[in-house]
Structure formats: structure tokens, C-alpha cells
C-alpha atoms as a PDB file:
ATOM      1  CA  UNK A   1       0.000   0.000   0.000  1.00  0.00           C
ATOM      2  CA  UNK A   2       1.509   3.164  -0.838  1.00  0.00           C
ATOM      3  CA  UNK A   3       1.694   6.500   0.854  1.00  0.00           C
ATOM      4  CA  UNK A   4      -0.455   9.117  -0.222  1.00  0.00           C
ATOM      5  CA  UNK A   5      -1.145  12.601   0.328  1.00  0.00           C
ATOM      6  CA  UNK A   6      -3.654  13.387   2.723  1.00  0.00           C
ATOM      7  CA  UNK A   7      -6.180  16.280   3.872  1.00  0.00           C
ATOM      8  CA  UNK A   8      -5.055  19.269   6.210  1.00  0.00           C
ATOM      9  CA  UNK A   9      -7.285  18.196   8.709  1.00  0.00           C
ATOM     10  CA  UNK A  10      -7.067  16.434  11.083  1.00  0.00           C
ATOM     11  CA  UNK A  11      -2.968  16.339  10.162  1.00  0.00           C
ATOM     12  CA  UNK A  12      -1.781  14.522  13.293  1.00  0.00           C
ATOM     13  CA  UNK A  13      -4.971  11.832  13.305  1.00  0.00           C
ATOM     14  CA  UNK A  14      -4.595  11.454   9.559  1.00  0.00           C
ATOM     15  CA  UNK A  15      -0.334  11.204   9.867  1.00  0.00           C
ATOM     16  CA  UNK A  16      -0.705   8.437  12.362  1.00  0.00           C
ATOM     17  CA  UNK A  17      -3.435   6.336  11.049  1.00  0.00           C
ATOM     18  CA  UNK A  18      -1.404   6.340   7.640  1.00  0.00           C
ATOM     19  CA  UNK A  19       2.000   5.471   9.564  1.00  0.00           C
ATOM     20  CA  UNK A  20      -0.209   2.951  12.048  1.00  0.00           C
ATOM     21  CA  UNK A  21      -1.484   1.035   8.819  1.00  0.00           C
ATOM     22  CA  UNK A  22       2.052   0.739   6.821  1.00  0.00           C
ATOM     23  CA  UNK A  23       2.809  -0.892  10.128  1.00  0.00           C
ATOM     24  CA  UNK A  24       0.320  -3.386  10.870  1.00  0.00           C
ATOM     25  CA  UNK A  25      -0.205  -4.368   6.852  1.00  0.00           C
ATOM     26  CA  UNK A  26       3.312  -5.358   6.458  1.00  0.00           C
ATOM     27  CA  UNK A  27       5.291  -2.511   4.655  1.00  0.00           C
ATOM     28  CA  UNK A  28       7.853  -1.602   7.487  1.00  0.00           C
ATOM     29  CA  UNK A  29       8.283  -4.858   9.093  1.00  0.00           C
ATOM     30  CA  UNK A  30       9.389  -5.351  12.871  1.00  0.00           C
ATOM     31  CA  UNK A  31      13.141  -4.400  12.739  1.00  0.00           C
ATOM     32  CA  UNK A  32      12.759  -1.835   9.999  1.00  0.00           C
ATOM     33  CA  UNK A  33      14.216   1.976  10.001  1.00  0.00           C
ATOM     34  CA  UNK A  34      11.549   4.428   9.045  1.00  0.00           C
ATOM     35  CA  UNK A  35      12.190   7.131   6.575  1.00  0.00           C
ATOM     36  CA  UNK A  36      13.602  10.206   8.418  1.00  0.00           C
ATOM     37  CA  UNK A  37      11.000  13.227   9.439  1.00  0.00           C
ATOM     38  CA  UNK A  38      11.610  14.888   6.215  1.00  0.00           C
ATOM     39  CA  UNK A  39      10.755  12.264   3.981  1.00  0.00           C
ATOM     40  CA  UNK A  40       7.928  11.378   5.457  1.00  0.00           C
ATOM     41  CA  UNK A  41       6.390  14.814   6.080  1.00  0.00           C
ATOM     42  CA  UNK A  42       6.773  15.172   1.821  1.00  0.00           C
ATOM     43  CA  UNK A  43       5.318  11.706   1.054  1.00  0.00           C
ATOM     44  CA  UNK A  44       2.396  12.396   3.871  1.00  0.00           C
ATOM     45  CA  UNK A  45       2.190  16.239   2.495  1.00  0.00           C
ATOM     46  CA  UNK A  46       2.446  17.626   5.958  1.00  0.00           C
ATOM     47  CA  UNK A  47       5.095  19.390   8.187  1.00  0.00           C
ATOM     48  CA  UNK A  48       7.648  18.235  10.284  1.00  0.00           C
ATOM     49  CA  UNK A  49       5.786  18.870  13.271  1.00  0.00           C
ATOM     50  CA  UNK A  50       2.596  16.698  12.377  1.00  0.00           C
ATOM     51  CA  UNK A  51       5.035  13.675  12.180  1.00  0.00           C
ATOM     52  CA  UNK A  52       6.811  14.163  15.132  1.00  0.00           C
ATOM     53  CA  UNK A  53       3.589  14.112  16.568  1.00  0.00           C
ATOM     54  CA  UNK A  54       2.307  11.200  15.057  1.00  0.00           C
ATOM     55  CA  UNK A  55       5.519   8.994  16.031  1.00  0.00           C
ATOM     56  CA  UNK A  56       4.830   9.582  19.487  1.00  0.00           C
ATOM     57  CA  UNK A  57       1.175   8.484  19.112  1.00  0.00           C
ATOM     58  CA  UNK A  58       2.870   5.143  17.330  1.00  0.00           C
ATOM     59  CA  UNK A  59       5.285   4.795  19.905  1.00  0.00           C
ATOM     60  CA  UNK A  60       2.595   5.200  22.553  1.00  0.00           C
ATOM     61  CA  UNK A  61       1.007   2.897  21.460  1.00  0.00           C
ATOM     62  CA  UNK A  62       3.813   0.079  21.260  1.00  0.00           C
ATOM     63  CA  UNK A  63       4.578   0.327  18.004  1.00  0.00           C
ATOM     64  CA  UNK A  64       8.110   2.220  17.248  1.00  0.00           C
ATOM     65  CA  UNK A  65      10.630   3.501  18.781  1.00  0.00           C
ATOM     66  CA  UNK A  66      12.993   6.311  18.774  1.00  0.00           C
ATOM     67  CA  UNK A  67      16.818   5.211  19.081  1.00  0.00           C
ATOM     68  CA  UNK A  68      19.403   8.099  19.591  1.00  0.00           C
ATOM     69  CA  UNK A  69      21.344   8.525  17.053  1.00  0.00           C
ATOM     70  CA  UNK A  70      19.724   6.548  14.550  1.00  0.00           C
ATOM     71  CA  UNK A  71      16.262   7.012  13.869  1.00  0.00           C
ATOM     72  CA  UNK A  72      12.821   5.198  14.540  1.00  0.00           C
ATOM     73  CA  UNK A  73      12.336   2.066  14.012  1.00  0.00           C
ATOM     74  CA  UNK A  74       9.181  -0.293  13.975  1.00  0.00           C
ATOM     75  CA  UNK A  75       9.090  -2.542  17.435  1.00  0.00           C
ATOM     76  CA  UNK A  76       6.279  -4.283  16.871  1.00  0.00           C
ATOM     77  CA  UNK A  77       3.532  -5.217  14.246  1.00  0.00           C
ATOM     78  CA  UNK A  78       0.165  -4.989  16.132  1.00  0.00           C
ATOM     79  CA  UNK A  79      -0.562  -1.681  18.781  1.00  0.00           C
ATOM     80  CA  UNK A  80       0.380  -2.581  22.570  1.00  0.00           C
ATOM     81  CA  UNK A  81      -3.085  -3.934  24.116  1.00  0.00           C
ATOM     82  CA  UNK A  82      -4.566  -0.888  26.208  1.00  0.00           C
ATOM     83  CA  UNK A  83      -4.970  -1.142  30.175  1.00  0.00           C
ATOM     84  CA  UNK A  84      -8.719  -1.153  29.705  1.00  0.00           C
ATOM     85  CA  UNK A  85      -8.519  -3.946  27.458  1.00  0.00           C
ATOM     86  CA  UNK A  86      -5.961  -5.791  29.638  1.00  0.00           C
ATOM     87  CA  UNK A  87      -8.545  -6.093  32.341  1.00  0.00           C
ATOM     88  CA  UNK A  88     -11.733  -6.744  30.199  1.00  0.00           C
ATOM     89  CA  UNK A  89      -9.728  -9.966  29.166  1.00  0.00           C
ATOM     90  CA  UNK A  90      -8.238 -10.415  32.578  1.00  0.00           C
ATOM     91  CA  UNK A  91      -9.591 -12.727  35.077  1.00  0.00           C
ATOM     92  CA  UNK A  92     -11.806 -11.679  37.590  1.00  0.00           C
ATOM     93  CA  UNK A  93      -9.914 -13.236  40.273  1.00  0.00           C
ATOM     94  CA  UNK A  94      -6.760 -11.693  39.402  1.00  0.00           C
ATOM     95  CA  UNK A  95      -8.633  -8.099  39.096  1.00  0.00           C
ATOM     96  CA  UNK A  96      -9.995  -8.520  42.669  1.00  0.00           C
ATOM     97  CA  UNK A  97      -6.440  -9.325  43.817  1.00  0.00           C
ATOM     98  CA  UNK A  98      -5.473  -6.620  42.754  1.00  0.00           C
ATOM     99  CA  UNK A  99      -8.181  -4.465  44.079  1.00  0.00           C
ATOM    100  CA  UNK A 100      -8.008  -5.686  47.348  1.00  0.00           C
ATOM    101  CA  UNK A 101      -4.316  -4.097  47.861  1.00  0.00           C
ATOM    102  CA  UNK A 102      -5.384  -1.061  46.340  1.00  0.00           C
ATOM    103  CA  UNK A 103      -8.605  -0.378  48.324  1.00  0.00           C
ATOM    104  CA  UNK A 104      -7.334  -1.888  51.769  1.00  0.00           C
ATOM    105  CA  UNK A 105      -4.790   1.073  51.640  1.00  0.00           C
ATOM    106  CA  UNK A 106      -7.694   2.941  50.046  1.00  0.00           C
ATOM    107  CA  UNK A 107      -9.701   2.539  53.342  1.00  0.00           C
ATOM    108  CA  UNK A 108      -6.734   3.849  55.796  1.00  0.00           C
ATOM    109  CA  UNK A 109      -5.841   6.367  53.571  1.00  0.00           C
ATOM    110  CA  UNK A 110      -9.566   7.872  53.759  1.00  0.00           C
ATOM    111  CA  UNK A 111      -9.668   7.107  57.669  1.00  0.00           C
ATOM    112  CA  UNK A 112      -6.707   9.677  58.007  1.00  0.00           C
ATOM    113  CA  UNK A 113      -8.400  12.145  55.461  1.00  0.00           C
ATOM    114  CA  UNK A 114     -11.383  12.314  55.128  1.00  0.00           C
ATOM    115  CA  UNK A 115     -13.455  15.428  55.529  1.00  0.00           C
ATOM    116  CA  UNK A 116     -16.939  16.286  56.491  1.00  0.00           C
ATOM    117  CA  UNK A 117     -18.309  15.858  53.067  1.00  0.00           C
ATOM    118  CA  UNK A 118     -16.519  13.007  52.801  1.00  0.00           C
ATOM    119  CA  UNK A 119     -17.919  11.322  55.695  1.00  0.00           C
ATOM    120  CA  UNK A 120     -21.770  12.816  54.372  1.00  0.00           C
ATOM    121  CA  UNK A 121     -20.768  10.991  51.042  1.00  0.00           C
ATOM    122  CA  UNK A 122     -19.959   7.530  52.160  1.00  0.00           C
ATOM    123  CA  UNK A 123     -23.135   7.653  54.746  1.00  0.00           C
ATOM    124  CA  UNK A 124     -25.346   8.939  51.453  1.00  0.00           C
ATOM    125  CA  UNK A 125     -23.827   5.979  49.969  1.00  0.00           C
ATOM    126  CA  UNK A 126     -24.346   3.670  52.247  1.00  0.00           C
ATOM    127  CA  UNK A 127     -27.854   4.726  51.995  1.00  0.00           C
ATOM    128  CA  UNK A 128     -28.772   4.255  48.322  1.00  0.00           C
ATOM    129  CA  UNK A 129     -26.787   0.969  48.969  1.00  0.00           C
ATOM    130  CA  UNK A 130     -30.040  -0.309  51.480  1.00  0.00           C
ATOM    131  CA  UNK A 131     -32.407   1.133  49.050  1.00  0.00           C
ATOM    132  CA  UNK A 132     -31.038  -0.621  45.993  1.00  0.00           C
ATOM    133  CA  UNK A 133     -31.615  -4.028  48.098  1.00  0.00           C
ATOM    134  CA  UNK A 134     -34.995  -3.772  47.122  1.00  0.00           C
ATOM    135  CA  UNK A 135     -34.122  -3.734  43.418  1.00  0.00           C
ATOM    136  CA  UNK A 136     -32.516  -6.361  40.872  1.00  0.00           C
ATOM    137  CA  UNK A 137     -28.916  -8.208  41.453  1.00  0.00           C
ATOM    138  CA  UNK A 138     -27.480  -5.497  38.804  1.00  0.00           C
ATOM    139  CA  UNK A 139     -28.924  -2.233  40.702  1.00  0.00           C
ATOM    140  CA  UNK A 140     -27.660  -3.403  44.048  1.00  0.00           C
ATOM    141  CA  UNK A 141     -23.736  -4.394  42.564  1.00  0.00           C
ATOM    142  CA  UNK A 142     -24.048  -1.100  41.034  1.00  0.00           C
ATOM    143  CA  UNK A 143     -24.687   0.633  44.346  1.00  0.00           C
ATOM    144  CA  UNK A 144     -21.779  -1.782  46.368  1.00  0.00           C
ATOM    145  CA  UNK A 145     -19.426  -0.348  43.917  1.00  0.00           C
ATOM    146  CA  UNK A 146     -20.471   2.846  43.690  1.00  0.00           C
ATOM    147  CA  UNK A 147     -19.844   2.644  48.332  1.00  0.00           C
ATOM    148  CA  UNK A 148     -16.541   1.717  47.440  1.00  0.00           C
ATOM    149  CA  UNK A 149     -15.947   4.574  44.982  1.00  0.00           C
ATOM    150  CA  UNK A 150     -16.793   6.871  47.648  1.00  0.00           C
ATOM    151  CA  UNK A 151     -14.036   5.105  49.799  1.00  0.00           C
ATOM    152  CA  UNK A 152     -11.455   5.858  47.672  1.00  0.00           C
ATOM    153  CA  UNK A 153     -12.300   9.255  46.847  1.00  0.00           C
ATOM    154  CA  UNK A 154     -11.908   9.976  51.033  1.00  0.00           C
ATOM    155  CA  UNK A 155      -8.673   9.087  50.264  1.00  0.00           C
ATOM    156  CA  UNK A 156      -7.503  11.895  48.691  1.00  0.00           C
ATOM    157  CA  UNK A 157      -5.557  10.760  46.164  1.00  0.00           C
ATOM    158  CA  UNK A 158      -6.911  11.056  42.139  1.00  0.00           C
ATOM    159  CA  UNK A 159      -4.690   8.366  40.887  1.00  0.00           C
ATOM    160  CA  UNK A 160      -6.508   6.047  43.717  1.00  0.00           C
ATOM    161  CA  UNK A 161      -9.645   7.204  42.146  1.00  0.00           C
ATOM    162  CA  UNK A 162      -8.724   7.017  38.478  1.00  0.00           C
ATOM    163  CA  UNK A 163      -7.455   3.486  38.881  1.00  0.00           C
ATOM    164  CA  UNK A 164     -10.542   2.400  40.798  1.00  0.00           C
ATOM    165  CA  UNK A 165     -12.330   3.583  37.736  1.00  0.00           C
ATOM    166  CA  UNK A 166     -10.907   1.229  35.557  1.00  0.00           C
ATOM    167  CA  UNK A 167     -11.547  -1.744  37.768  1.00  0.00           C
ATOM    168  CA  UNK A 168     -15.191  -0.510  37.935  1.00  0.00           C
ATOM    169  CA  UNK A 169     -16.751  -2.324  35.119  1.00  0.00           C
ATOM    170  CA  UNK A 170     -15.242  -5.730  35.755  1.00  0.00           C
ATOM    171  CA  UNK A 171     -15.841  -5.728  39.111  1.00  0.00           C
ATOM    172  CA  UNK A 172     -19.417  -4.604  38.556  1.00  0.00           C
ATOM    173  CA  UNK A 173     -19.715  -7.868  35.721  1.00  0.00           C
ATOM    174  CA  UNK A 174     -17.688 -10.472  37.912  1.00  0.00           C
ATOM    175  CA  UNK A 175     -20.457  -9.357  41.393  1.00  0.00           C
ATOM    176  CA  UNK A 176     -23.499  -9.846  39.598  1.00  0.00           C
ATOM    177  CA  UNK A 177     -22.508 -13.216  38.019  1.00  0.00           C
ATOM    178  CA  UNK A 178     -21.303 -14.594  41.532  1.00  0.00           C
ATOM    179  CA  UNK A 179     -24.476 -12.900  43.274  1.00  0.00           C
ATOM    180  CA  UNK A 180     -26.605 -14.404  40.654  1.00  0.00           C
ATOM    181  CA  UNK A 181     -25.018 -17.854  41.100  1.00  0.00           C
ATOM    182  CA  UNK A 182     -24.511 -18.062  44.973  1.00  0.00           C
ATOM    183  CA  UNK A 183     -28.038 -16.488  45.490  1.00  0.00           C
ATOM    184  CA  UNK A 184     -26.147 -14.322  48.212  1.00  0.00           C
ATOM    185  CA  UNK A 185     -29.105 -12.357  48.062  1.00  0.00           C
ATOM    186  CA  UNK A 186     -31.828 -14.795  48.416  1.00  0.00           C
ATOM    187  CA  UNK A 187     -31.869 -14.986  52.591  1.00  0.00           C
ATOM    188  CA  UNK A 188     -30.466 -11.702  52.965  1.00  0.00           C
ATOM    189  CA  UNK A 189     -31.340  -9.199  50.335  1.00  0.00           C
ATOM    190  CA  UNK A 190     -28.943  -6.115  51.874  1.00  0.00           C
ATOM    191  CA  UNK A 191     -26.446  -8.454  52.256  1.00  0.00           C
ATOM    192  CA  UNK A 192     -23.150  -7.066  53.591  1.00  0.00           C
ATOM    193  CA  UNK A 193     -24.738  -4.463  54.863  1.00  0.00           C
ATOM    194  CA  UNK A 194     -23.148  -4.773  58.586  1.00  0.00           C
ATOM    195  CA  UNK A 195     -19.486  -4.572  57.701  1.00  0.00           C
ATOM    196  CA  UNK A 196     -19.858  -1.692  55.084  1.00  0.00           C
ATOM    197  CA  UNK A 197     -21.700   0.067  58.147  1.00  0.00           C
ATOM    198  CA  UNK A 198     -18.941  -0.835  59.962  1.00  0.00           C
ATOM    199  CA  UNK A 199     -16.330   0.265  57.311  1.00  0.00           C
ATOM    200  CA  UNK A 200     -18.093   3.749  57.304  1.00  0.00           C
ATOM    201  CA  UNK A 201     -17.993   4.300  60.819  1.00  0.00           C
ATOM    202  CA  UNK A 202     -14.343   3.624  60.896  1.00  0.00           C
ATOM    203  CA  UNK A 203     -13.847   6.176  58.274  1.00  0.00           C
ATOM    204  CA  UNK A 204     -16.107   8.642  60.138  1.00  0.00           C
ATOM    205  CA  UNK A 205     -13.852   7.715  63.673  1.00  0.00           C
ATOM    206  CA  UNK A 206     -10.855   8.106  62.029  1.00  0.00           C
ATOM    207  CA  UNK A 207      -9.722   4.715  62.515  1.00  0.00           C
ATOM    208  CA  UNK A 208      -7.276   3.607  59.525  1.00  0.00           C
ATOM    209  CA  UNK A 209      -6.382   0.084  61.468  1.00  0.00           C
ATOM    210  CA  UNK A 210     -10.134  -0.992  61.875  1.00  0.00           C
ATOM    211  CA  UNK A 211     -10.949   1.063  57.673  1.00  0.00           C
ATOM    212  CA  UNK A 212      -8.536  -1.515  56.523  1.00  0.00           C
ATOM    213  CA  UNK A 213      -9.049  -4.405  58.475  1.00  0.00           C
ATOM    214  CA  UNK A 214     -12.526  -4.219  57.724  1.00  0.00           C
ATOM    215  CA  UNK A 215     -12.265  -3.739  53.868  1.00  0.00           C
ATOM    216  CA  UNK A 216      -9.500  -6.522  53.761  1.00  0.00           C
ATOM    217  CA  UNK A 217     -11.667  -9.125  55.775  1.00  0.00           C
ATOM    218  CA  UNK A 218     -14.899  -8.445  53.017  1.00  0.00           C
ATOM    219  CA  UNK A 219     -12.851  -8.311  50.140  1.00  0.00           C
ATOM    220  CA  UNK A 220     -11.145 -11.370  51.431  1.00  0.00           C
ATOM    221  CA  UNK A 221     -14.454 -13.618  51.493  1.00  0.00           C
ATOM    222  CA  UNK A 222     -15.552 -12.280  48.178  1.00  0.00           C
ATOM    223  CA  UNK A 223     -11.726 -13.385  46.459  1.00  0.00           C
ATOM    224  CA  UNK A 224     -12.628 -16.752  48.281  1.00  0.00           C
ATOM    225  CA  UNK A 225     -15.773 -17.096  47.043  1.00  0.00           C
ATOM    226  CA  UNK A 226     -14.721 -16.599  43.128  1.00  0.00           C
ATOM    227  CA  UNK A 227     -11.971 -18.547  43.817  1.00  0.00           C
ATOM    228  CA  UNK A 228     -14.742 -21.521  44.704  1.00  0.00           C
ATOM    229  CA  UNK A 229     -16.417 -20.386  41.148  1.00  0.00           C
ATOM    230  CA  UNK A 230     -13.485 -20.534  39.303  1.00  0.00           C
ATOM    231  CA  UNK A 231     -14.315 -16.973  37.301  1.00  0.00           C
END
């Protein structure tokens, strides 16, 4: 596939999805030295600038690299798999592990932080937590998670928060498929509810040791209980 010329606008979108696809079709194979700014800002009929940028989306996203000295050269034929799509393919099990060290800190973090509208958030959440027990399996996950959110937001700390984000989804689809097959809800409809009251008081006290004792212990029996499901 050749290079063409292509429109003014959007340059740098345009630059890299012309670079991207003489990657991933073949032309410039793994190993392979691309042409130098200049050349390709001719072929591509745009500026210098608009390629630089455009390399660094490619090497973003996995696929060159910039060597002193010598140029860019193609690393790899396919784009690097996004974080997002590492955990949509990832095991629940191994997500939850990995939550569980995140939001135990989480927890003591927003026991030594927290503020007053922090403390009116989690108890607010807590709330709409009892009220989605009278609702489906889906509106009451949604509500757990959205308790835990509020958790890590006491804590202070956006990259906590941004992280947690990203777990959100999968956590949301692994809880409904192990309430759904465990019936955890069928005796107990709030189910839960006791330690996350518990886990918000500690907050409110100011008690990290109990915050992440608490939050360690739950997430703990849930990690055991997919473990036992295998999902």
C-alpha cells in the first residue's frame, strides 16, 4: 500500500493512522528503520511537526521507537493492548487481587483524610446501597461499587480514584454473576450491609487500622468465594 497525500485536517490523526497502517499491513516490518521526518512529512504532504507528533502516538502505542542517534524504528507489528482492554480480558480473580491491595490502603488512607463531606458521602452511599436491596442483582452491585468509589475518593488521592475507575466495570460484571449464582441475596437481600456500616464508621472515627481491616476481611471472602467459582 503506498503513501499518499492526505487532507489538512485532522494532520496529526490522519499522519498516524497512515503510519499505524504501513505498520500493521506489512510494509515496514518489525526491525525496519523508518524514513527520516523529512521524507515522510513530503510523502504524507504535511510538516515536520505533524510527524513528530504522530511517532509519538505510534510509539505510545507500542509500536516504534525512537533510538538516539539513529532514527525510529518499527518494534512491533500490532498496537500494545490498552490497560482497559488488559482487564476486560483479565480474570476476575486476578482483578480482585489486585483491588483488594489497592482499596485496603484505600480505606486507611480515607480514615486519616477524610473530611466532612466526605464522611456525608460515604453515609449517602451507604444509603442508596439499602435502598437498591430492594431492586434487581445489577442495581444493588451497582450501588456496592459505587460505596466503594466513595471510599477511595476519602482518600484523597486522584490516581486512587482514576485506577478504581478502571476496575469498575469488571468488578461490577464479575459481582453480579457470583451474586446471581450463589443467590447471596436470596436470605439476605442487603447483604453485607453490617461490615460496610462498619467500614463507614471507621472512616467517620478516624480509625485507619479498623478502615482496613474491615475492607480486607470483606474483600477477602468475596476473592474466596470466586476462587470456589473458578471466574
Amino acid at each position: 500500500m503506498p503513501l499518499g497525500s492526505i487532507r489538512p485536517s485532522p494532520l496529526v490523526e490522519q499522519a498516524t493512522e497512515h503510519l499505524r497502517e504501513q505498520i500493521t499491513q506489512g510494509e515496514w516490518p518489525v526491525g525496519t528503520r523508518l524514513p527520516g521526518e523529512n521524507a515522510l512529512a513530503k510523502t504524507l504532504g504535511v510538516g515536520r511537526s505533524t510527524v513528530r507528533e504522530a511517532l509519538r502516538a505510534l510509539a505510545g502505542a507500542g509500536l516504534v521507537q525512537a533510538r538516539q542517534g539513529s532514527g525510529v524504528y518499527v518494534i512491533a507489528a500490532e498496537p500494545a493492548e490498552d490497560w482497559p482492554a488488559r482487564l476486560r480480558r483479565a480474570a476476575i480473580t486476578d482483578v480482585y487481587e489486585v483491588r483488594a491491595i489497592v482499596e485496603t490502603q484505600a480505606a486507611r488512607l480515607a480514615a486519616q483524610r477524610r473530611t466532612e463531606e466526605d464522611v456525608a458521602a460515604l453515609e449517602a452511599a451507604l444509603a442508596a446501597r439499602v435502598r437498591a436491596s430492594e431492586g434487581d442483582d445489577a442495581a444493588f452491585v451497582a450501588a456496592d461499587i459505587d460505596l466503594h468509589a466513595a471510599v477511595v475518593a476519602a482518600a484523597r488521592n486522584p490516581v486512587l480514584s482514576d485506577l478504581f475507575a478502571e476496575f469498575a466495570p469488571v468488578l461490577k460484571e464479575g459481582l453480579i454473576d457470583l451474586v446471581e449464582m450463589l443467590s447471596l441475596r436470596e436470605r439476605d437481600p442487603n447483604t453485607g450491609h453490617g461490615t460496610h456500616a462498619a467500614l463507614v464508621a471507621a472512616i467517620r472515627d478516624g480509625d485507619a487500622d479498623a478502615a482496613g481491616t474491615i475492607l480486607q476481611n470483606e474483600l477477602d471472602q468475596t476473592l474466596a468465594r470466586l476462587h470456589s467459582r473458578r471466574l
